[in-house]
Protein backbone atom coordinates (compact mmCIF):
# COMPACT_ATOMS: atom_id res chain seq x y z
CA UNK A 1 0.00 0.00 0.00
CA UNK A 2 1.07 3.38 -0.73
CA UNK A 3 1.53 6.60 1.03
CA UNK A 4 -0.50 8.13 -1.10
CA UNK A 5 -4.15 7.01 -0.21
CA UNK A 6 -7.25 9.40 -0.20
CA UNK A 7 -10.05 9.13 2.06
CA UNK A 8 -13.31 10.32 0.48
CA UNK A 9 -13.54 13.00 -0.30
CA UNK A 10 -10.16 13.50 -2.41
CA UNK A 11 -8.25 15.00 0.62
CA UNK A 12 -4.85 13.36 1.80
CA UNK A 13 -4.28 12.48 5.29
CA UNK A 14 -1.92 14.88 7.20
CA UNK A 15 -0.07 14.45 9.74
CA UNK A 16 1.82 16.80 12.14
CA UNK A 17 5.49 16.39 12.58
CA UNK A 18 8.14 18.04 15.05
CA UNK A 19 12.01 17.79 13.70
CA UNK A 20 14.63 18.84 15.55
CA UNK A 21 17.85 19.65 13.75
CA UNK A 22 21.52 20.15 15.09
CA UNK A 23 24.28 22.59 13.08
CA UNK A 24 27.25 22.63 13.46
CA UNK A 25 28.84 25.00 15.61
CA UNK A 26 31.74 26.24 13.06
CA UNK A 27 28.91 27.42 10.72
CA UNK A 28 28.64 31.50 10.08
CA UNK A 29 25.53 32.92 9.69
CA UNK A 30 25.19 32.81 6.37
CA UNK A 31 25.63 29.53 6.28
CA UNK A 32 23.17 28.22 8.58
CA UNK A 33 20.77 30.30 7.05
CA UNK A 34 21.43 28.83 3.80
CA UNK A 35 21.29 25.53 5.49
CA UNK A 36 18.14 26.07 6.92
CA UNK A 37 16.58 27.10 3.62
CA UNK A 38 17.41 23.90 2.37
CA UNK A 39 15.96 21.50 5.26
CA UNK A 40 12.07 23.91 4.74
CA UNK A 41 12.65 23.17 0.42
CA UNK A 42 13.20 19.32 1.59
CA UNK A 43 9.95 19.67 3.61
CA UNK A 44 7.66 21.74 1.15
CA UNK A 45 8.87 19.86 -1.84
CA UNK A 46 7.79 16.67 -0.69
CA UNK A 47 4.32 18.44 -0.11
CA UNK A 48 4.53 19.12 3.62
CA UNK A 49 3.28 22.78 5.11
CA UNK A 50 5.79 23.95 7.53
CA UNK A 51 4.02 25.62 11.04
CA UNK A 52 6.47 27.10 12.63
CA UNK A 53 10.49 27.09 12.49
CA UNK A 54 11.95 28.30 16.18
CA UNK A 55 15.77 28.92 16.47
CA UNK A 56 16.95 27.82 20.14
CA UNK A 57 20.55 28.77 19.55
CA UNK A 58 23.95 27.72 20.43
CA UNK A 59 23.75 25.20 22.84
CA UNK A 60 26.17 22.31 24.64
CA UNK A 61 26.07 18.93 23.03
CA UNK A 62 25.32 15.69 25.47
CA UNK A 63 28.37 14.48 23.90
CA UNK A 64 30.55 15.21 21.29
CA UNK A 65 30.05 14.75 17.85
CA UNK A 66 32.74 15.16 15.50
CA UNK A 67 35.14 16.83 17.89
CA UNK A 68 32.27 19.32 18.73
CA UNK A 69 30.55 20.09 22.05
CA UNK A 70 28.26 23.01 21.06
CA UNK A 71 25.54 23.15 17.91
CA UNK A 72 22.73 25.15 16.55
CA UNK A 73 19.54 23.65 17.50
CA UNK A 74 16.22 24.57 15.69
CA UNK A 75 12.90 23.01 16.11
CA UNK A 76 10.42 22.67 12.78
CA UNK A 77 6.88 21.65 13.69
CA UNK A 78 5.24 20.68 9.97
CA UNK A 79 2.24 18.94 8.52
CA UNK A 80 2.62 15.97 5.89
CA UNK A 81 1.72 13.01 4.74
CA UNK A 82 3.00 10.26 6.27
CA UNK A 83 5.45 9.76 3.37
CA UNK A 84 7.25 12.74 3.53
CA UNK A 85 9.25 12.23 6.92
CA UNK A 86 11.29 9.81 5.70
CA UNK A 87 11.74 11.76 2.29
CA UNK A 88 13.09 14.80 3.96
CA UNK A 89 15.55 12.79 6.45
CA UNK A 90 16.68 10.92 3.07
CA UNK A 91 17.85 14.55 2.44
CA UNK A 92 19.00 15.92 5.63
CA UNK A 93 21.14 12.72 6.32
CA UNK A 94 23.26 14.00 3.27
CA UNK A 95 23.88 17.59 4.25
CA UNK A 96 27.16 18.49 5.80
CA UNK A 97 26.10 20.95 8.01
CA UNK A 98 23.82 18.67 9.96
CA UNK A 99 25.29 17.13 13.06
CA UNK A 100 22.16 15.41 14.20
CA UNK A 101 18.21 15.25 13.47
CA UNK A 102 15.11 13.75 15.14
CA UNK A 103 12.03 13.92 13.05
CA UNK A 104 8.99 12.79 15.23
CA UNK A 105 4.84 12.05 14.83
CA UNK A 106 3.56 14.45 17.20
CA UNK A 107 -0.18 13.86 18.82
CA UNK A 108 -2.55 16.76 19.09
């Protein structure tokens, strides 16, 4: 079965989504900027709606990754079908930039 079925009516089920996303801390401004831009393009070209981006800054890392103890965090809430997740990490998991991400179905 695929992602892509339709109740009646002809609309597609959506479902909302909370990704969390980890730069890394050498990035300038520009950069993550330009980073970010890409992750929301890998989320609205797969179809998703994106609610709400918030930037919680620089923060300490649990442990380090890469030889790094600090990264950007930001925190995406989006709606999707239940296809698009794993289309967007397919992406993410690629870029450079990213340290770590969490994309996870969120209950309302």
């Amino acid at each position: 079965m695929s992602g892509g079925h339709r109740p009646r009516g002809g609309k597609r089920r959506m479902n909302k989504y909370e990704l969390i996303i980890v730069l890394s801390a050498k990035l300038e401004d520009d950069e993550r900027t330009k980073a970010m831009e890409r992750v929301q393009k890998y989320v609205t070209r797969y179809g998703g709606v994106i609610e709400s981006i918030d930037e919680w800054g620089k923060k300490k890392l649990a442990y380090e990754i890469q030889k790094m103890s600090e990264g950007f965090y930001y925190f995406i809430r989006f709606e999707s079908e239940p296809s698009v997740p794993a289309q967007v990490e397919e992406n993410i998991r690629l870029m450079e930039q990213v340290l770590r991400f969490l994309c996870i179905s969120r209950e309302e």
